[in-house]
N, C-alpha and C. Protein backbone atom coordinates (compact mmCIF):
# COMPACT_ATOMS: atom_id res chain seq x y z
N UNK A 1 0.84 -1.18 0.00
CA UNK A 1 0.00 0.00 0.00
C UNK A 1 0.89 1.24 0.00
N UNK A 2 0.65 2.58 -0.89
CA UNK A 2 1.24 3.10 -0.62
C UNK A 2 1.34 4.09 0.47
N UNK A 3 2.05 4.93 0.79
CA UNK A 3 1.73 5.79 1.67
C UNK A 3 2.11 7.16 1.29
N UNK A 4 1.90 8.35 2.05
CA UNK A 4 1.86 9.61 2.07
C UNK A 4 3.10 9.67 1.23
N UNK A 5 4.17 9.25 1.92
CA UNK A 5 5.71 9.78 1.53
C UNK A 5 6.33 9.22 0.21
N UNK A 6 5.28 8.17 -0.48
CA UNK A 6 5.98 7.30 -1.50
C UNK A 6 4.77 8.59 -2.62
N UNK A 7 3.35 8.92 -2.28
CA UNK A 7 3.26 9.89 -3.17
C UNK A 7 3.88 10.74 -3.87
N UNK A 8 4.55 11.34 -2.58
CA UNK A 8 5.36 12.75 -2.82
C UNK A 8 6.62 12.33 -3.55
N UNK A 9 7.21 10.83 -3.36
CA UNK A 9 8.10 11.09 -4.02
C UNK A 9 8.39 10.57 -5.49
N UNK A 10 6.98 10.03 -5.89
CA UNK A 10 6.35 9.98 -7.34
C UNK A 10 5.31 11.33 -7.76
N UNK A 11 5.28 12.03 -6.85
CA UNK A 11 4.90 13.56 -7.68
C UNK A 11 6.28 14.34 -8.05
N UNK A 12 7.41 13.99 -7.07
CA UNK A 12 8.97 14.89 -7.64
C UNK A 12 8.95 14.80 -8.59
N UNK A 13 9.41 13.15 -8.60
CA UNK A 13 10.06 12.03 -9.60
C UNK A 13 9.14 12.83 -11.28
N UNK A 14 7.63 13.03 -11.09
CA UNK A 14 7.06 13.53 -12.38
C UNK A 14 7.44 14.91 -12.87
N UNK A 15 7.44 15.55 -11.82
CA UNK A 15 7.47 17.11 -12.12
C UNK A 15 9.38 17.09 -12.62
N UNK A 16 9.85 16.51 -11.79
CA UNK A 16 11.53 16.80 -12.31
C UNK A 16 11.69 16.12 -14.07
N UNK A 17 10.67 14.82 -14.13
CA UNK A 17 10.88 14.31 -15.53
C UNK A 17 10.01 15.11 -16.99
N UNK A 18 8.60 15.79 -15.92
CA UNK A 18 8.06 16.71 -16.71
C UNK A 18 9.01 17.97 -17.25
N UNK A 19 9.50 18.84 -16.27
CA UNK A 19 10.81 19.82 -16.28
C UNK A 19 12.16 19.34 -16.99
N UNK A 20 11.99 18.49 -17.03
CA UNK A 20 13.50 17.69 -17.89
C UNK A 20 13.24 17.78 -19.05
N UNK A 21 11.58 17.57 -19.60
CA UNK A 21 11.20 17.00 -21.12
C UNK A 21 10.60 18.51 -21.65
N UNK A 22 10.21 18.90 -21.13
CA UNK A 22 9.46 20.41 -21.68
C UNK A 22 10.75 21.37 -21.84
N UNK A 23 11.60 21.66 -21.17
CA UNK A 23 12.80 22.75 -21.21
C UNK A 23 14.44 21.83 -21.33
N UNK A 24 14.67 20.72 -21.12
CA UNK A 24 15.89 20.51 -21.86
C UNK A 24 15.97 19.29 -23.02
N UNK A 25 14.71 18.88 -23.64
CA UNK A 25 14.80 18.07 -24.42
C UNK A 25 15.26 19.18 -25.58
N UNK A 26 14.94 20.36 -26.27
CA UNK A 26 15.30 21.47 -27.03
C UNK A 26 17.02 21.12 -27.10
N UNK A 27 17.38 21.01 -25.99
CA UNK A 27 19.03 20.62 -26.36
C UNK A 27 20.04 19.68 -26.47
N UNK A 28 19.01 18.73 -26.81
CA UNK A 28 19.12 17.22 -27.35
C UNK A 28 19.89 17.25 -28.45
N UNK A 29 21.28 16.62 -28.73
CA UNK A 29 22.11 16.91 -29.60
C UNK A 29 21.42 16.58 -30.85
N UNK A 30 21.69 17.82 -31.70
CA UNK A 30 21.31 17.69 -33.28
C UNK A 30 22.19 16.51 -34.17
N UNK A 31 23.56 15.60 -33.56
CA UNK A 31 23.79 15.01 -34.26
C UNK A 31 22.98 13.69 -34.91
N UNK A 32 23.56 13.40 -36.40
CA UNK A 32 22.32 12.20 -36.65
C UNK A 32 22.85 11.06 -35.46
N UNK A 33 22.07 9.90 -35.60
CA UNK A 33 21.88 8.56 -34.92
C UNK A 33 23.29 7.77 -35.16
N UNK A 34 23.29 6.79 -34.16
CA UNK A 34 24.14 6.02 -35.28
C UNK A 34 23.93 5.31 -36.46
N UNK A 35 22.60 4.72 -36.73
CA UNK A 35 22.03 4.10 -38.12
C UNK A 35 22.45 5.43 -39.15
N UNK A 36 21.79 6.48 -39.14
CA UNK A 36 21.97 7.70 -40.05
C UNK A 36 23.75 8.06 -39.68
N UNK A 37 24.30 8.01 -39.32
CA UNK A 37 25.91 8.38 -39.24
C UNK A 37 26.55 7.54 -40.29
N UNK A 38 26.06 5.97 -39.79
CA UNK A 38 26.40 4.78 -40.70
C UNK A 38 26.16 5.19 -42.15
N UNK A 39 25.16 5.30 -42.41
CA UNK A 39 24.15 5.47 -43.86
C UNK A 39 24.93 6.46 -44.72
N UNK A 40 25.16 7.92 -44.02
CA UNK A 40 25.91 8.74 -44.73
C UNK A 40 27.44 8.23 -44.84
N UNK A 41 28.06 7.23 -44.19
CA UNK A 41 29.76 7.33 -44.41
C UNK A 41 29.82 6.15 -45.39
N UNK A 42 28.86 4.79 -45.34
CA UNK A 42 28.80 4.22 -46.08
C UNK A 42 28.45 4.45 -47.70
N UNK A 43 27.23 5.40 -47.47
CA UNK A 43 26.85 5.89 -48.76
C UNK A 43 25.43 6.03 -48.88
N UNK A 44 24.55 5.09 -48.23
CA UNK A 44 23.36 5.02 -48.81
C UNK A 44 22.35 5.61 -47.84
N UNK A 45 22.96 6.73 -47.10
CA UNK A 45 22.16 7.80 -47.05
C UNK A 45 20.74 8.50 -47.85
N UNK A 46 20.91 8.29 -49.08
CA UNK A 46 20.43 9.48 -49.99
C UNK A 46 19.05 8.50 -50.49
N UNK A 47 19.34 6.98 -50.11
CA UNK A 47 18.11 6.12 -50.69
C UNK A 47 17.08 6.12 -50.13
N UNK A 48 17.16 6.54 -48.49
CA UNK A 48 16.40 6.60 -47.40
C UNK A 48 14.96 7.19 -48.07
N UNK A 49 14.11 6.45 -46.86
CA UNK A 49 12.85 6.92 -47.72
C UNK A 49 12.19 7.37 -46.36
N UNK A 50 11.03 8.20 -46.39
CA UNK A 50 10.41 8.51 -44.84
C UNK A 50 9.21 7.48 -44.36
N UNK A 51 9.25 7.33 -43.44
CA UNK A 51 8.33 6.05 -43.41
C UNK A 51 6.79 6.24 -43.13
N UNK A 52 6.38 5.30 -42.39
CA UNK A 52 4.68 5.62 -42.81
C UNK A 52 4.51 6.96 -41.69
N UNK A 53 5.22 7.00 -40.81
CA UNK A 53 4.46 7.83 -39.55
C UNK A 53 4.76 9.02 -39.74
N UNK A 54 5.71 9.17 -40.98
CA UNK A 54 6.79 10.86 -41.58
C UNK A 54 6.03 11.88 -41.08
N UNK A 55 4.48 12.14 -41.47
CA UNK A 55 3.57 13.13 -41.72
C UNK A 55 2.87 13.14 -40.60
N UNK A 56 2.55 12.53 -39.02
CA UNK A 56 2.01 12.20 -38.10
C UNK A 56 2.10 13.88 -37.35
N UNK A 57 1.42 13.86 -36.06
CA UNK A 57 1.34 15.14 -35.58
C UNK A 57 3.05 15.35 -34.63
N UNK A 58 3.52 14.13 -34.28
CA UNK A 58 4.70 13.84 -33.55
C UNK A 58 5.46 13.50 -33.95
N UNK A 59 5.78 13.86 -35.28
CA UNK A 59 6.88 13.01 -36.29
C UNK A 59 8.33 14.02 -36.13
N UNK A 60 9.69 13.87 -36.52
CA UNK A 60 10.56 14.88 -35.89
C UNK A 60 11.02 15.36 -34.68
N UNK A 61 10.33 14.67 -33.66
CA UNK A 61 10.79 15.32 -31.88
C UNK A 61 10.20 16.49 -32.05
N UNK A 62 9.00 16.61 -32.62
CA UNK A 62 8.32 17.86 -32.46
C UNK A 62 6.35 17.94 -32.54
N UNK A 63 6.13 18.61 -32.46
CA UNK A 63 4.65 18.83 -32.82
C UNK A 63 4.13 19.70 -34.29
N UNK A 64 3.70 18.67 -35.22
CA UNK A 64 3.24 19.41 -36.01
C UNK A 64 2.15 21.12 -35.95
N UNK A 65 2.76 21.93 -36.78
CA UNK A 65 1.47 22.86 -36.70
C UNK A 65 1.92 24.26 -35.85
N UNK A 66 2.78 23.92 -35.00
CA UNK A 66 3.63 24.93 -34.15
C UNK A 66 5.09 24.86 -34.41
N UNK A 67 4.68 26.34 -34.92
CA UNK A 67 5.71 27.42 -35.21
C UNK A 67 7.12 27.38 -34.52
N UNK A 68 6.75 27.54 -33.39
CA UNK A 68 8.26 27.99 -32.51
C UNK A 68 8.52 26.52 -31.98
N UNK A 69 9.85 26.52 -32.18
CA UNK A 69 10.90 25.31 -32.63
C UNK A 69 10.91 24.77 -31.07
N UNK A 70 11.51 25.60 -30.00
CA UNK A 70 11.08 25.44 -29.05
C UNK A 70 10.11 24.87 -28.29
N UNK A 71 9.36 25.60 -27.98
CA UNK A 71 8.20 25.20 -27.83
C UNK A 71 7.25 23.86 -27.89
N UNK A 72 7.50 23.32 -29.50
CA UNK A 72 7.34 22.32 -29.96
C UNK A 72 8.11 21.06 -29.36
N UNK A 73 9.47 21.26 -29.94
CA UNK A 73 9.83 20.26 -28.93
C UNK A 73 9.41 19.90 -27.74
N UNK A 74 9.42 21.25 -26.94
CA UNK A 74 9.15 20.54 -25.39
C UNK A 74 7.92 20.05 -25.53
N UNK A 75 7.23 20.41 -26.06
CA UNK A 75 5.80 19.95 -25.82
C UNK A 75 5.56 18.64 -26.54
N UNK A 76 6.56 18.09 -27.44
CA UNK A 76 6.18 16.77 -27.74
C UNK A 76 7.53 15.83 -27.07
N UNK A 77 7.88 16.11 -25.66
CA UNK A 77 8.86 16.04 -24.77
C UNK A 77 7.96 15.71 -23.91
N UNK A 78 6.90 16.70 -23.40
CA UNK A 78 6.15 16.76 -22.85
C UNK A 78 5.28 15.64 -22.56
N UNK A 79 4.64 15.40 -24.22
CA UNK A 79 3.34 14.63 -24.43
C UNK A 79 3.96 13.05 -24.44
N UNK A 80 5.48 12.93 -24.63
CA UNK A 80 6.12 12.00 -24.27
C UNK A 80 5.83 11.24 -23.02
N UNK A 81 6.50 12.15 -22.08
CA UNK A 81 6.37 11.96 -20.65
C UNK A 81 5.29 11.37 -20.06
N UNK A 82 4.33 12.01 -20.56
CA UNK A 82 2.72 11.68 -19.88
C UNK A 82 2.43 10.44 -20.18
N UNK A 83 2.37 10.31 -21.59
CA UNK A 83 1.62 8.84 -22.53
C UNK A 83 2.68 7.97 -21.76
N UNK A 84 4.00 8.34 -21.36
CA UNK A 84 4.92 6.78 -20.89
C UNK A 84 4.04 7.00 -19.54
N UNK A 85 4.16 7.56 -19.17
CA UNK A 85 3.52 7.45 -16.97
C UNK A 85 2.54 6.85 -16.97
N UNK A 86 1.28 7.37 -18.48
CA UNK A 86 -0.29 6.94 -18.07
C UNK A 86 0.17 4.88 -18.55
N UNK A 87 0.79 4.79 -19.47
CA UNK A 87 0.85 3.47 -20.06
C UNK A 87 1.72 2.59 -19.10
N UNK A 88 2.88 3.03 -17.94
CA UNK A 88 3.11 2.62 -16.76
C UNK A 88 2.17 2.30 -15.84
N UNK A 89 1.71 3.31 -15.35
CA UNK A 89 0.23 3.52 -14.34
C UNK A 89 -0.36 2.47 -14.69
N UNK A 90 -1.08 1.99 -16.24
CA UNK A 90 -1.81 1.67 -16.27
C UNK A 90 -1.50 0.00 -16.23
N UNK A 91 -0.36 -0.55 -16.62
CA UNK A 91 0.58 -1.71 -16.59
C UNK A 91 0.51 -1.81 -15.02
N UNK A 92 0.91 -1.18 -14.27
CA UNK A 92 1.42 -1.61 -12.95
C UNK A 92 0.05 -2.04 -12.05
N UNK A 93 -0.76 -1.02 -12.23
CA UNK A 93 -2.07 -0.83 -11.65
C UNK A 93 -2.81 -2.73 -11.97
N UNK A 94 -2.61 -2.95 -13.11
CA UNK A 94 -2.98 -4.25 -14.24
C UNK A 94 -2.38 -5.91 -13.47
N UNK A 95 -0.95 -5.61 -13.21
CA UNK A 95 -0.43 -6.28 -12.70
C UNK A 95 -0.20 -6.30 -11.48
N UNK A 96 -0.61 -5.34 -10.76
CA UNK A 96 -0.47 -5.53 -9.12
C UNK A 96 -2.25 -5.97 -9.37
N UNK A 97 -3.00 -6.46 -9.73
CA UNK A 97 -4.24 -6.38 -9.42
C UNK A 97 -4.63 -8.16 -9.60
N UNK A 98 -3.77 -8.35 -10.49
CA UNK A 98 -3.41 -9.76 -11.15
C UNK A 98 -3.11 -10.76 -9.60
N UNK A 99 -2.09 -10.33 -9.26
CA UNK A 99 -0.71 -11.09 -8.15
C UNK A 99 -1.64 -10.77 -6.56
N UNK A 100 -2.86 -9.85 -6.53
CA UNK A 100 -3.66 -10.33 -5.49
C UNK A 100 -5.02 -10.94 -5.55
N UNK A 101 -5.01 -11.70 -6.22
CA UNK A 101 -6.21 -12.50 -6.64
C UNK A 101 -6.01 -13.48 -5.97
């Protein structure tokens, strides 16, 4: 069961990972990947094709539709954060519910 003090220290734990993803994901190194590093030294960089999700609202580490570069990022930094916690939450919640039956 939890208690008072294990709240608080899964409300930090959110707000420090929320604050991590909204204001320093923006300075997430611009270098490519290693697959794309590979691709360009090998050569076949240029064959690359964009895949099905290219055009999606979250495609790029960003949010389609908004302007400021900034912004965007964090906020699909942001929308990151949440969708992993709620799809945790909702796993853990699933499986602790399982193991007291």
């Amino acid at each position: 069961m939890s208690t008072k003090k294990d709240f608080k220290f899964y409300l930090i734990f959110l707000a420090a990972a929320l604050v991590l993803a909204a204001v320093f994901s923006f300075y997430a190194s611009s270098s490519p990947d290693g697959l794309e590093k590979v691709a360009g030294e090998i050569g076949f960089l240029d064959s690359a094709k964009d895949h099905a999700n290219s055009d999606s609202a979250l495609a790029d580490y960003g949010v389609a539709g908004i302007e400021n570069e900034r912004f965007s990022v964090g906020l699909a930094g942001t929308i990151g954060v949440v969708t992993t916690g709620v799809v945790a939450v909702v796993l853990f919640m699933a499986l602790g519910r399982k193991k007291q039956k």
